[in-house]
Protein backbone atom coordinates (compact mmCIF):
# COMPACT_ATOMS: atom_id res chain seq x y z
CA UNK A 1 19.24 -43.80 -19.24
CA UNK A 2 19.21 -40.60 -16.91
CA UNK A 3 18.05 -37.31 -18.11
CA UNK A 4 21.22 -35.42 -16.82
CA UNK A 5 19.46 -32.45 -18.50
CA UNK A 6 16.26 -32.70 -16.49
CA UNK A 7 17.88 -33.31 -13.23
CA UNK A 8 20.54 -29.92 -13.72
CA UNK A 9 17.57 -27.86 -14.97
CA UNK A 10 15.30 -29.06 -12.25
CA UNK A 11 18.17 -28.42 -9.71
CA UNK A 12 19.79 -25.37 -10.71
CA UNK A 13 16.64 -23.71 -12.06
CA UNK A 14 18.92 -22.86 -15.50
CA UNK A 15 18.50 -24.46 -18.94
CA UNK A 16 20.84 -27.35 -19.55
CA UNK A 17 23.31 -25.44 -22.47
CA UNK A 18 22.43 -26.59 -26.29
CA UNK A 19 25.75 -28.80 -27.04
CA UNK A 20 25.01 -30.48 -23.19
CA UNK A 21 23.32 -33.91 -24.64
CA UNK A 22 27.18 -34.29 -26.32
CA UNK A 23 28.37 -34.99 -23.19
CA UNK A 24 25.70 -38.04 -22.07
CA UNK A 25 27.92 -40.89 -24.12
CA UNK A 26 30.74 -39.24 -21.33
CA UNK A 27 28.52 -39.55 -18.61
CA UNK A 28 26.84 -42.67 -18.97
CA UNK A 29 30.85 -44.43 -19.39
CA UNK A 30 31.78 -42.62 -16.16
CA UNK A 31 28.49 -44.75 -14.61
CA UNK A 32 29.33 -47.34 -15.49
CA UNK A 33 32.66 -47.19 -14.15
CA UNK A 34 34.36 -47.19 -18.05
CA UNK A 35 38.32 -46.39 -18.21
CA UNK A 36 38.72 -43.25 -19.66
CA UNK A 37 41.81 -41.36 -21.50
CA UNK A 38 43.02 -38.27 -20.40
CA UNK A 39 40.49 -35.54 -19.79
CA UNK A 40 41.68 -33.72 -22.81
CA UNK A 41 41.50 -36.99 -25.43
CA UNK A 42 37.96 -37.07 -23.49
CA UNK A 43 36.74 -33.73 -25.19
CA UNK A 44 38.35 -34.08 -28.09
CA UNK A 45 36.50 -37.33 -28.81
CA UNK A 46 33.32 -35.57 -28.00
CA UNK A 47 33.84 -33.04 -30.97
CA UNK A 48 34.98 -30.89 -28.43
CA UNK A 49 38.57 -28.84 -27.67
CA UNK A 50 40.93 -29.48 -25.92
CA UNK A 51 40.08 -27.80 -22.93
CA UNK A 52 36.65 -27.47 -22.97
CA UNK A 53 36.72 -30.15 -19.65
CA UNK A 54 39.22 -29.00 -17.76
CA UNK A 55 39.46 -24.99 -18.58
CA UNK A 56 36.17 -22.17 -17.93
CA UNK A 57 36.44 -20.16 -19.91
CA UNK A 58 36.69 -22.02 -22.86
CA UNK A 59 32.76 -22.93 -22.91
CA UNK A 60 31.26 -21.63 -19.17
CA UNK A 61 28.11 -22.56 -19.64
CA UNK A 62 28.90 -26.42 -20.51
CA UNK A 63 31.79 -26.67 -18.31
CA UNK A 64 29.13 -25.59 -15.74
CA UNK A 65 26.78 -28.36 -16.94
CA UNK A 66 29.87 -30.63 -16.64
CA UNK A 67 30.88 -29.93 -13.51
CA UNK A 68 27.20 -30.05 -11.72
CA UNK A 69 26.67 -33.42 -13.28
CA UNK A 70 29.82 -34.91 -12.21
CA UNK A 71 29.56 -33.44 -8.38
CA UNK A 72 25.79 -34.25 -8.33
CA UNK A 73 24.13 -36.35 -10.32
CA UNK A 74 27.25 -38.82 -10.60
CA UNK A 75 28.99 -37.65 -7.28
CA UNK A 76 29.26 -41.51 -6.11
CA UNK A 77 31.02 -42.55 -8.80
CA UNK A 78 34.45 -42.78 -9.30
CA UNK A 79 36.37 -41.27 -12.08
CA UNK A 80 38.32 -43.89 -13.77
CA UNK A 81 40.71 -41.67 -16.38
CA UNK A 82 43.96 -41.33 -16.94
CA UNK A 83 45.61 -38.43 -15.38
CA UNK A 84 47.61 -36.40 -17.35
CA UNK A 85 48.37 -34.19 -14.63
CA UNK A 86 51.68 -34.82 -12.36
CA UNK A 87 51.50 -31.27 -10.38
CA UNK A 88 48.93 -31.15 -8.10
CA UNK A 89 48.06 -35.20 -8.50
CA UNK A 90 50.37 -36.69 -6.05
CA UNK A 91 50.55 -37.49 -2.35
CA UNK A 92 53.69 -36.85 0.03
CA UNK A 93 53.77 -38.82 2.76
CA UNK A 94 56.40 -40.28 5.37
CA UNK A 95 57.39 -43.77 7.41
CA UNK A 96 53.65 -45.25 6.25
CA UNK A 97 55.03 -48.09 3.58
CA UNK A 98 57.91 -49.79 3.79
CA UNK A 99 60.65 -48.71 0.79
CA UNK A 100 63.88 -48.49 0.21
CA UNK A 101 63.15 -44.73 -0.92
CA UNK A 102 64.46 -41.72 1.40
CA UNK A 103 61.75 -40.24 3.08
CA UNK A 104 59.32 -38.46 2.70
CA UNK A 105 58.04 -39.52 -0.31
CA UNK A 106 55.85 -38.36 -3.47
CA UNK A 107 53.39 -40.82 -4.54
CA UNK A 108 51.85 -40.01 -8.33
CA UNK A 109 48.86 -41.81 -9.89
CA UNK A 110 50.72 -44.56 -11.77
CA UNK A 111 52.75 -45.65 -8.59
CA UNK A 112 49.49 -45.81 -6.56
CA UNK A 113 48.37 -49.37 -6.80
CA UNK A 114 51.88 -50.80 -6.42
CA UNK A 115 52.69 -49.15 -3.37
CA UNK A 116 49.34 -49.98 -1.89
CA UNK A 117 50.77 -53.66 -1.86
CA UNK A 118 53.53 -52.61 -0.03
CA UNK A 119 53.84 -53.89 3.43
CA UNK A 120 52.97 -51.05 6.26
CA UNK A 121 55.80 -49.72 8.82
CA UNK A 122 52.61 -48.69 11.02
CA UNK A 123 48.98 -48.88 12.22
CA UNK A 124 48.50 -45.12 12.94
CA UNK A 125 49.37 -42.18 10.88
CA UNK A 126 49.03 -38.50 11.35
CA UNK A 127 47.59 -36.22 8.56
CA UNK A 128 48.84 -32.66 8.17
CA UNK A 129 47.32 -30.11 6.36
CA UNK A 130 50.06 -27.68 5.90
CA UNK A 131 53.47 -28.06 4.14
CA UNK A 132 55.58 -26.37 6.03
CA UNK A 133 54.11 -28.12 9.43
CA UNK A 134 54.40 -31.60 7.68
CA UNK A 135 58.13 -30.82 6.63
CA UNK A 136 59.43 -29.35 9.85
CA UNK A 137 57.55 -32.34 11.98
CA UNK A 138 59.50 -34.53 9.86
CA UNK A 139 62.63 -32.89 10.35
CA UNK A 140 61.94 -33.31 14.08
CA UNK A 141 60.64 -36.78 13.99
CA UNK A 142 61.74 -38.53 11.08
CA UNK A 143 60.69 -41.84 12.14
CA UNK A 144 56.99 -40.39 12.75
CA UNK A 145 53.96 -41.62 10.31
CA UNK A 146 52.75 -38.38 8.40
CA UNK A 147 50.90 -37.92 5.16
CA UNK A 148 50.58 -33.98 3.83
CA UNK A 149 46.64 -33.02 3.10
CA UNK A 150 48.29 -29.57 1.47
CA UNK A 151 45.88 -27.70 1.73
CA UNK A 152 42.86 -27.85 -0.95
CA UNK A 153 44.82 -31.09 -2.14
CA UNK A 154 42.20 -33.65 -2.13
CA UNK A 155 43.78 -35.77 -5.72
CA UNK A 156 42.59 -38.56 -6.74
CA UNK A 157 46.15 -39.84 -5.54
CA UNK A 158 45.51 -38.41 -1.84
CA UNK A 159 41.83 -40.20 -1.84
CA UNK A 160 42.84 -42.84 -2.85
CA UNK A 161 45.92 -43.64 -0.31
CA UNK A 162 43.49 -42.18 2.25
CA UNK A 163 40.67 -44.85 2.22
CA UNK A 164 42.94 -47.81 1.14
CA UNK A 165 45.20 -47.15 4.62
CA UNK A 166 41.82 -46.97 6.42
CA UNK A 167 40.33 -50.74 4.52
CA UNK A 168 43.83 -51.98 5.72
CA UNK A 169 42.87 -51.01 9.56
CA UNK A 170 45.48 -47.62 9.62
CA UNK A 171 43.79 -44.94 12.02
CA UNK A 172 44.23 -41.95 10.91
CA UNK A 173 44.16 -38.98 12.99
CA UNK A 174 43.69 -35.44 11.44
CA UNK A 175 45.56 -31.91 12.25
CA UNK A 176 44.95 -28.72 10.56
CA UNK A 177 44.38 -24.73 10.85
CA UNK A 178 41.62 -23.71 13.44
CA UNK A 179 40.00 -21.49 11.24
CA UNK A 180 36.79 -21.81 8.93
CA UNK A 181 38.02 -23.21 5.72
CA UNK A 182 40.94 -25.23 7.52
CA UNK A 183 37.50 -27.08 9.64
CA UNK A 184 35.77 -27.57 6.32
CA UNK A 185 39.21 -29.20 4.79
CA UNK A 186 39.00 -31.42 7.94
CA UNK A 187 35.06 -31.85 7.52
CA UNK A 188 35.83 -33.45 4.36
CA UNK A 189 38.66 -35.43 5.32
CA UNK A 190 36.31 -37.02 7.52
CA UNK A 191 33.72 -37.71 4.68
CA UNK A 192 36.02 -39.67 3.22
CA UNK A 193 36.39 -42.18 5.51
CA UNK A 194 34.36 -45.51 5.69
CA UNK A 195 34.70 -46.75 9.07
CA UNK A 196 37.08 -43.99 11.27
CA UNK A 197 34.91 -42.59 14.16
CA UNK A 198 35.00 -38.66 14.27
CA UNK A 199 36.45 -39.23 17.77
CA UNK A 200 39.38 -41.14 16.16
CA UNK A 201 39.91 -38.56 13.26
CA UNK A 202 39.81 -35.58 16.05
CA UNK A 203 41.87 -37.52 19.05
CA UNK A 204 44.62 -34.95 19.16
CA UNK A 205 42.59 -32.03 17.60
CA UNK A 206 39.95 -32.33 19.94
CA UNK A 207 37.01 -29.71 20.92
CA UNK A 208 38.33 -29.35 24.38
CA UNK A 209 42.42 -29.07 22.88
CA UNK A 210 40.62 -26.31 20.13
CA UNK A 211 39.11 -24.52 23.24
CA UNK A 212 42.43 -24.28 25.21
CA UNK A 213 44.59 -23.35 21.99
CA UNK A 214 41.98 -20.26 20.51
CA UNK A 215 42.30 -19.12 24.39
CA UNK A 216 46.29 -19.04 24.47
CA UNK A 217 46.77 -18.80 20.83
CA UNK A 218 44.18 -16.54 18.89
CA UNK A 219 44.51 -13.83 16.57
CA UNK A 220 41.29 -12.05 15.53
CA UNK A 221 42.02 -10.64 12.21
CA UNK A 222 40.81 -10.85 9.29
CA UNK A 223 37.39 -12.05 11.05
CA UNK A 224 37.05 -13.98 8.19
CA UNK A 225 38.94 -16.50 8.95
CA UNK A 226 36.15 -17.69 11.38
CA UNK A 227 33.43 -16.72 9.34
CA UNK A 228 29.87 -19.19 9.66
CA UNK A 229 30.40 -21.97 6.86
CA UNK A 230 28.74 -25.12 6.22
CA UNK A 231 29.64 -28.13 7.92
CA UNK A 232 28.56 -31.53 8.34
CA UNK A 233 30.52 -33.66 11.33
CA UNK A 234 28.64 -31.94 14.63
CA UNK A 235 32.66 -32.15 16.25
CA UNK A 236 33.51 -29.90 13.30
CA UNK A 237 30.55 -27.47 14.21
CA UNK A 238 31.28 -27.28 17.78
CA UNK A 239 34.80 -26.51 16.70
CA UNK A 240 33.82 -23.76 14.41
CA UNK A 241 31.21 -22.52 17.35
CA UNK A 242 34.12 -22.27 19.62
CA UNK A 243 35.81 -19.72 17.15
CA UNK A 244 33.00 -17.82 16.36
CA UNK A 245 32.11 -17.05 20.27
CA UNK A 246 35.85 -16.55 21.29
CA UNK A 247 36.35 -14.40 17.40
CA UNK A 248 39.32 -15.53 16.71
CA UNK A 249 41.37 -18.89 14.25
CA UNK A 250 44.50 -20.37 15.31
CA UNK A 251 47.13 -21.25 12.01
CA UNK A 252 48.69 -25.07 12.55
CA UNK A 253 52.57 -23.37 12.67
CA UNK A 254 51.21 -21.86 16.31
CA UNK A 255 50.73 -25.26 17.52
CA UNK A 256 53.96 -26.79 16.70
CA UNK A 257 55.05 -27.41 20.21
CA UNK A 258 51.54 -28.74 21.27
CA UNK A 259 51.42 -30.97 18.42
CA UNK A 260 55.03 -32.52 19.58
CA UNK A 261 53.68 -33.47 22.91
CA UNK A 262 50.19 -34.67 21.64
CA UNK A 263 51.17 -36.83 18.55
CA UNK A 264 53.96 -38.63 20.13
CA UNK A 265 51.28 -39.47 23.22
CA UNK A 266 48.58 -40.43 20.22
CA UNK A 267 51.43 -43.13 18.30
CA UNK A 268 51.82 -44.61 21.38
CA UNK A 269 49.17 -45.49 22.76
């Protein structure tokens, strides 16, 4: 058994909290791949409330604990519970499965692993970070192949859509704000992937296309949107060097026309 303890104390240089060994029969499930209940129904079978999982403030110090454990000790593992969640747990995406269903549409958790049987209307899709750039790209091209990142949105329903298009041979090409946070969103798009080439996820969004658009497109304030942030892909870096030396970030809704031209060259091809 792993001394989850040991390893956050020995990590984080703070003592593992006193109620933290209630929360090993939770770990050592989600190792071993377990189905759980809903996160809730989780604490509350610990002894716990409610909350205590899923809300700070409710115990900081073990939702801490909880937290570290589950983004570093078990960070490889998948979390297997029921979601009880609907806002915030779905995936929006466009002309990628073949349905019935009016486009775009809203996957949630529960649909996930019937419409991954579905047969696919195409081998390439374009991912879109921002809402209002996925919408009005559909409005313009509602035959094209989009899925919306939204932003922070990484669900469990988005992750999961993401790396079963890519086992069924989809490439997946990815578009988002020029700015620091928007390159680490894209940084860990790419860590998702199992097989896509970094030149495959950035074929439209490319260093040289980032160098012409900061040049025609940049605004320099606040300066932290291209503040020095940790990255892992070396195409991300060279992006995020590119901002830094010209001090400026480009938003996605700038690039609309570019993206028109570039994205209808990439499907084609």
């Amino acid at each position: 058994m792993i001394d989850y303890q040991a390893q956050y104390s020995q990590a984080t240089g703070r003592q593992a909290p006193a109620n933290a060994a209630l929360l090993t029969p939770l770990f050592e499930q989600i190792a071993s791949g377990q189905p759980l209940p809903p996160r809730s129904q989780q604490a509350v079978d610990l002894g716990l409330t409610a909350h205590a999982l899923s809300d700070s403030t409710v115990d900081p110090p073990l939702f801490a604990y909880y937290r570290w454990v589950l983004l570093h000790a078990l960070g490889s593992k998948a979390l297997n519970e029921v979601t009880a969640q609907l806002i915030g747990s779905t995936i929006t995406i466009a002309n990628i499965f073949q349905t019935d269903l009016p486009q775009p549409i809203t996957i949630n958790p529960w649909q996930i692993n019937a419409m991954l049987q579905a047969p696919l209307l195409t081998q390439r899709a374009v991912v879109i970070e921002n809402n209002g750039t996925f919408i009005l790209l559909h409005e313009l091209h509602p035959d094209w192949p989009l899925i919306l990142q939204a932003g922070n949105g990484f669900t469990s329903a988005y992750v999961a859509i993401i790396q079963q298009l890519e086992a069924r041979g989809v490439a997946l090409t990815y578009l988002g704000d020029l700015d620091s946070r928007g390159l680490q969103m894209a940084d860990h798009f790419l860590g998702l992937l199992q097989h896509t080439s970094a030149a495959v996820v950035t074929a439209i969004q490319t260093p040289d296309n980032v160098r012409d658009w900061v040049v025609l497109y940049k605004q320099s304030t606040p300066a932290s949107r291209f503040r020095a942030v940790k990255l892992t892909a070396s195409v991300y870096q060279a992006e995020l060097q590119t901002l830094r030396v010209n001090a400026g970030f480009v938003e996605q809704e700038q690039l609309l026309g570019e993206y028109e031209v570039l994205i209808d060259q990439w499907l084609i091809q």
